[in-house]
N, C-alpha and C. Protein backbone atom coordinates (compact mmCIF):
# COMPACT_ATOMS: atom_id res chain seq x y z
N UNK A 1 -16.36 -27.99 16.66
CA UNK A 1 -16.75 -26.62 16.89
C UNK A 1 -17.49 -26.55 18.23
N UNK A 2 -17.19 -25.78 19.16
CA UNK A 2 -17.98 -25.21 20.30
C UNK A 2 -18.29 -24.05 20.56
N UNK A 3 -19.48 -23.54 21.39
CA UNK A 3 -20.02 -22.41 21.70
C UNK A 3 -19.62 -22.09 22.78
N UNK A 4 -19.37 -20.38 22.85
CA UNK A 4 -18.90 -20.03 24.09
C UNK A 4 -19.89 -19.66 25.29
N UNK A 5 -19.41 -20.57 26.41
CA UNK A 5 -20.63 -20.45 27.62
C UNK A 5 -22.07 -20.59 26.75
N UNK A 6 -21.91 -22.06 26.28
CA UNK A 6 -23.09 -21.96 25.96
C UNK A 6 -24.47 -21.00 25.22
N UNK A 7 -23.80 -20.31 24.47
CA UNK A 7 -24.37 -19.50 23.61
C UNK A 7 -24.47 -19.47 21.66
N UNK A 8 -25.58 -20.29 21.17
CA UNK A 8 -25.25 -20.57 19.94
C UNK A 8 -25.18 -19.55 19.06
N UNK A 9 -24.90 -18.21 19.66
CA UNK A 9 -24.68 -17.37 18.46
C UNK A 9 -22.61 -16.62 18.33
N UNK A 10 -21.89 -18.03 18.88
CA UNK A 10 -20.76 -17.78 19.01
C UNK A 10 -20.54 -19.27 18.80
N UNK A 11 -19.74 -19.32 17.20
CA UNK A 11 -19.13 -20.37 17.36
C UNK A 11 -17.52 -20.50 17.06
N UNK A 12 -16.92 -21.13 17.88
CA UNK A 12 -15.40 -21.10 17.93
C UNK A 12 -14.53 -22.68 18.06
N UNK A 13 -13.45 -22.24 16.45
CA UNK A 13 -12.97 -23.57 16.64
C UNK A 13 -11.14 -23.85 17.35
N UNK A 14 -10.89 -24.19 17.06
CA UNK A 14 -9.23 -24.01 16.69
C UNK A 14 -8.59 -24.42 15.80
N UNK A 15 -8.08 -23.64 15.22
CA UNK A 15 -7.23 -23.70 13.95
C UNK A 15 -5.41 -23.51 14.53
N UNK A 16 -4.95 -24.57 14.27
CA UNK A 16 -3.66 -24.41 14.63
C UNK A 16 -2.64 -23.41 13.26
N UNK A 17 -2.01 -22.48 13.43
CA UNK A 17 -0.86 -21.65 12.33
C UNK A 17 -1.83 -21.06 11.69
N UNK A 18 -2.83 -20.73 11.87
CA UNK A 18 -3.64 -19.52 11.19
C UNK A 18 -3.72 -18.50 11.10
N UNK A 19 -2.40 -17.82 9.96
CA UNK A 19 -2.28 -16.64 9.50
C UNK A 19 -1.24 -16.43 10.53
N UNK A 20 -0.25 -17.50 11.45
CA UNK A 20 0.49 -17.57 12.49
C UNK A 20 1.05 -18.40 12.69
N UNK A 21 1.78 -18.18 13.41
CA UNK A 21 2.95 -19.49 14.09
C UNK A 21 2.10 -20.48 15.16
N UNK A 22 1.04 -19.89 15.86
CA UNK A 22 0.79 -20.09 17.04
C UNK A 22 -0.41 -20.68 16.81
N UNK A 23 -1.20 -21.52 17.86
CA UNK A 23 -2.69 -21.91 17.65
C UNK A 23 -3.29 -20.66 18.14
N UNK A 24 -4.58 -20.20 16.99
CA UNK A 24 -5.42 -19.47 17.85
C UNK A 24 -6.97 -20.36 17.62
N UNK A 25 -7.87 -19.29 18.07
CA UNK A 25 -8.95 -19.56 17.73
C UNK A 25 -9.61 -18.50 17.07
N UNK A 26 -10.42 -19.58 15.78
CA UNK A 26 -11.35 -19.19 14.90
C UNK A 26 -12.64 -18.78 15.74
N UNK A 27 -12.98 -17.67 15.89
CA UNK A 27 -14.41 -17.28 15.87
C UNK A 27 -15.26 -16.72 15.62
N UNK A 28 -16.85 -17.22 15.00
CA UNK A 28 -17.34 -16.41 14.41
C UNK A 28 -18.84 -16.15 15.08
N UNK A 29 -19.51 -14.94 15.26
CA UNK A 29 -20.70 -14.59 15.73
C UNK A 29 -21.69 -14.38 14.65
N UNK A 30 -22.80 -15.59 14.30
CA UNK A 30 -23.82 -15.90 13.77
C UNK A 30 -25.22 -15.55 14.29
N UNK A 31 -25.75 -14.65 13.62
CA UNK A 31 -27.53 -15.16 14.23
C UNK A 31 -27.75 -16.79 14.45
N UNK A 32 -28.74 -16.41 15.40
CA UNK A 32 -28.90 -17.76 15.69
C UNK A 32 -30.96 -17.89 16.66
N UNK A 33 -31.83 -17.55 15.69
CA UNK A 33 -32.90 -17.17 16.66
C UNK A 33 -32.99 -15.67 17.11
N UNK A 34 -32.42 -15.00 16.74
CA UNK A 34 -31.95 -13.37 17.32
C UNK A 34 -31.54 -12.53 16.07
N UNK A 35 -31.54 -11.57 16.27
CA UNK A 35 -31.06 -10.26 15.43
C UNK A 35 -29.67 -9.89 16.04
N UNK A 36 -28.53 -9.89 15.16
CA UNK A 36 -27.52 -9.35 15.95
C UNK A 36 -27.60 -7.80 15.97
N UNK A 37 -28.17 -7.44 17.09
CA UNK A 37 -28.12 -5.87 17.46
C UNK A 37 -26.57 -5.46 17.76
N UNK A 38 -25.87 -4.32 16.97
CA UNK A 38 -25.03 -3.67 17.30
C UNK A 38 -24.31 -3.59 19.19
N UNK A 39 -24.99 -3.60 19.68
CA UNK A 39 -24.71 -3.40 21.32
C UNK A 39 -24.75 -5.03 21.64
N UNK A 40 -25.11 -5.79 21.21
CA UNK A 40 -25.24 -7.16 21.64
C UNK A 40 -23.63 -7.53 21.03
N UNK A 41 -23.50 -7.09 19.64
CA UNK A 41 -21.95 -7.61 19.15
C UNK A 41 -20.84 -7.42 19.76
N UNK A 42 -21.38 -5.94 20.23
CA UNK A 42 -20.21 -4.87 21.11
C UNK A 42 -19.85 -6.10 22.36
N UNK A 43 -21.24 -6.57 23.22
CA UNK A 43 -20.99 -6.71 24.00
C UNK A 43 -20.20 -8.15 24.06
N UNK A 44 -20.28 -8.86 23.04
CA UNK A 44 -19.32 -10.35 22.71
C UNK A 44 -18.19 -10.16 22.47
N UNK A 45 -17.98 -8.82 21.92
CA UNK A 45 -16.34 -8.60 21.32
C UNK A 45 -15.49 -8.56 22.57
N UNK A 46 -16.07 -7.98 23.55
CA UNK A 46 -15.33 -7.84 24.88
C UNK A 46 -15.05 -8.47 25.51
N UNK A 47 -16.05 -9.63 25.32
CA UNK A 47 -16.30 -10.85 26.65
C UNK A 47 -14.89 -12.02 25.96
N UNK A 48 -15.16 -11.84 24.30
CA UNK A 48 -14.07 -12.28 23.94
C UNK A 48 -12.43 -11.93 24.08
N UNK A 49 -12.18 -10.82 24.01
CA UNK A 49 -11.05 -9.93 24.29
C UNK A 49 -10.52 -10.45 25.61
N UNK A 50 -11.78 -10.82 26.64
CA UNK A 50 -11.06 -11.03 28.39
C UNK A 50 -10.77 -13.08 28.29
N UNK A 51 -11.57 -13.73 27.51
CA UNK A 51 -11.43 -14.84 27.77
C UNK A 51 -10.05 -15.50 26.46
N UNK A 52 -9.89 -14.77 25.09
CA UNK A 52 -8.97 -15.29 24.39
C UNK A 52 -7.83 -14.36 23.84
N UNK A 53 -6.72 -14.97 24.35
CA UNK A 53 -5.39 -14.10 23.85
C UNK A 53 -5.40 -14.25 22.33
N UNK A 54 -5.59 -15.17 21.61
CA UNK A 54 -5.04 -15.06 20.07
C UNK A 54 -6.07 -15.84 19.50
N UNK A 55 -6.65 -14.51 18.47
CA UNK A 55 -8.18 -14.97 17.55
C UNK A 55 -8.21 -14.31 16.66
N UNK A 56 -9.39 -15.18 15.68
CA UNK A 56 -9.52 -14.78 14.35
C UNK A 56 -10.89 -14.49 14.70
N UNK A 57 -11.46 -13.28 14.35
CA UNK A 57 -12.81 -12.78 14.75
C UNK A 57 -13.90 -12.57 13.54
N UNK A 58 -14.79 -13.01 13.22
CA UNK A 58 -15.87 -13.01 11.92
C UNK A 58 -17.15 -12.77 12.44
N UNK A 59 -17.60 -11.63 12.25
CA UNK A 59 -19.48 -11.23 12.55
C UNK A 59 -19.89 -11.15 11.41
N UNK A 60 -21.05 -11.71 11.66
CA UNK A 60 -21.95 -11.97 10.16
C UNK A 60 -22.47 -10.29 10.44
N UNK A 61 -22.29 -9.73 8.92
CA UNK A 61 -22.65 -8.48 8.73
C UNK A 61 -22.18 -7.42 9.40
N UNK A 62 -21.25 -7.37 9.65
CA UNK A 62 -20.31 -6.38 10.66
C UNK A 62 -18.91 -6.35 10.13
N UNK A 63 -18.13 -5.20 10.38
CA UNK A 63 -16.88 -5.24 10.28
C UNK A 63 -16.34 -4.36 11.22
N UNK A 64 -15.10 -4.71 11.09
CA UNK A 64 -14.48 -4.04 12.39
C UNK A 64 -13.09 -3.23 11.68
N UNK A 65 -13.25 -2.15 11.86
CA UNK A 65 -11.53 -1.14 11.21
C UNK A 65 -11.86 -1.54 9.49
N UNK A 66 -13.13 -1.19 8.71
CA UNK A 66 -13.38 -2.55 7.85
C UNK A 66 -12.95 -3.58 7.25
N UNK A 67 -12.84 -4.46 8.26
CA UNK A 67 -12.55 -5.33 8.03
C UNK A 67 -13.52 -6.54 8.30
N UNK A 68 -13.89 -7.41 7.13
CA UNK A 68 -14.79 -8.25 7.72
C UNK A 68 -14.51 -9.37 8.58
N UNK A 69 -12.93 -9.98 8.27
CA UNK A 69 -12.37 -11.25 9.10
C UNK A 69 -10.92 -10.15 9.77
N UNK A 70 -10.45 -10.04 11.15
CA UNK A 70 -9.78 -9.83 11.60
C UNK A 70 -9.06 -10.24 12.94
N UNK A 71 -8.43 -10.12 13.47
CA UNK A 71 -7.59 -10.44 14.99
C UNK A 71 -7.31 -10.11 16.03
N UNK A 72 -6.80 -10.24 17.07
CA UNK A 72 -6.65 -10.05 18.51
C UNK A 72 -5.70 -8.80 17.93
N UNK A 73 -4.85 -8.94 17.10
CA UNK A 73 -3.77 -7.56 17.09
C UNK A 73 -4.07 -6.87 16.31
N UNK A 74 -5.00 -6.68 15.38
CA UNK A 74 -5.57 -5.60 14.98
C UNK A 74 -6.99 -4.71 15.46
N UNK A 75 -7.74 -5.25 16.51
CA UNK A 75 -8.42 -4.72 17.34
C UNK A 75 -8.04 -4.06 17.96
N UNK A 76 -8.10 -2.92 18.17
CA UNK A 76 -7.28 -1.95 19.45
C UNK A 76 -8.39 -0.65 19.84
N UNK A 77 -8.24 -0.15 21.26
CA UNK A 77 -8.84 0.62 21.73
C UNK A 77 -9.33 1.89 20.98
N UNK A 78 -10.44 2.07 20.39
CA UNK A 78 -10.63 2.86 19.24
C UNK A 78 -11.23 2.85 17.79
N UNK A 79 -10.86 1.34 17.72
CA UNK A 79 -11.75 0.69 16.57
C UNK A 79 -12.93 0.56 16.34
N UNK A 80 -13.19 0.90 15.13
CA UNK A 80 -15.00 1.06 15.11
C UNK A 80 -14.94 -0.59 14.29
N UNK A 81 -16.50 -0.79 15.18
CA UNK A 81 -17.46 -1.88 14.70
C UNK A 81 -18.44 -1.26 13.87
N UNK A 82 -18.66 -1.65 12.82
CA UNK A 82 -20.20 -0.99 11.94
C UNK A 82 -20.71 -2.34 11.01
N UNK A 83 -21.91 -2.12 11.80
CA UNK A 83 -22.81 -2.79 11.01
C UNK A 83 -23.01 -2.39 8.86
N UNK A 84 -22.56 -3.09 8.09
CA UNK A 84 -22.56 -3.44 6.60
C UNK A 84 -23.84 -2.76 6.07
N UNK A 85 -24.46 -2.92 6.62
CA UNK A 85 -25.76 -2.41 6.07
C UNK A 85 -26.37 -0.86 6.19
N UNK A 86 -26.33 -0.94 7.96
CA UNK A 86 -26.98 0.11 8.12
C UNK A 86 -26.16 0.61 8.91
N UNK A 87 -25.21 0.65 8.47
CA UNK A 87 -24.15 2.03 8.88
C UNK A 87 -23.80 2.75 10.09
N UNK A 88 -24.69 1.70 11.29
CA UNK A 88 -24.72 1.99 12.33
C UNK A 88 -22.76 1.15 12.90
N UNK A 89 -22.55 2.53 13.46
CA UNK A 89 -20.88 2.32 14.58
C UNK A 89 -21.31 1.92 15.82
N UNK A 90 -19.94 1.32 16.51
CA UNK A 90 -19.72 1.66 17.93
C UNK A 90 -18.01 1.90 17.48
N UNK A 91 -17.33 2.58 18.93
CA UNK A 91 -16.28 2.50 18.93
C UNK A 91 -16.09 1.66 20.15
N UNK A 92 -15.24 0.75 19.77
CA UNK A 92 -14.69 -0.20 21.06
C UNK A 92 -13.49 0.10 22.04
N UNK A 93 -13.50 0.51 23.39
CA UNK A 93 -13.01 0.97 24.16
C UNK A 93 -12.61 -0.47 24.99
N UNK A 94 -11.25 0.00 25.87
CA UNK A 94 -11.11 -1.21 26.12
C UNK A 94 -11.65 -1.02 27.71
């Protein structure tokens, strides 16, 4: 398992044929020393979107389109992120 750019609240593995033909990568965004603030998640989902073509995406306490585990092809311009708890959205724009 490794962290992306060095950041332990992103950890990502590879899973080869997961839920696919193809290798992607598993990743999931964990507290880690921090509160995952809504705008902080926002801002990983993106950074992920530009650095990996094919992923499996998991935020602790978040879902996305609700969904708690989802993918590079079901993310799309428009999709709300909301925090599980407190009901707080974003919509993700690309």
């Amino acid at each position: 398992m490794k962290q992306l750019k060095n950041n332990p609240n992103i950890q990502i593995t590879n899973i080869k044929g997961y839920r696919s033909l193809d290798d992607e990568h598993y990743i999931e965004i964990v507290p880690y020393n921090r509160e995952l603030n809504i705008n902080y998640v926002l801002f990983w989902i993106k950074k992920i979107q530009k650095e990996y073509k094919n992923f499996v995406l998991s935020i602790d306490n978040y879902c996305i389109d609700g969904l708690s585990e989802t993918n590079n092809n079901l993310i799309n311009n428009g999709s709300i992120l909301q925090n599980k708890y407190t009901e707080q959205y974003r919509t993700i724009k690309n």
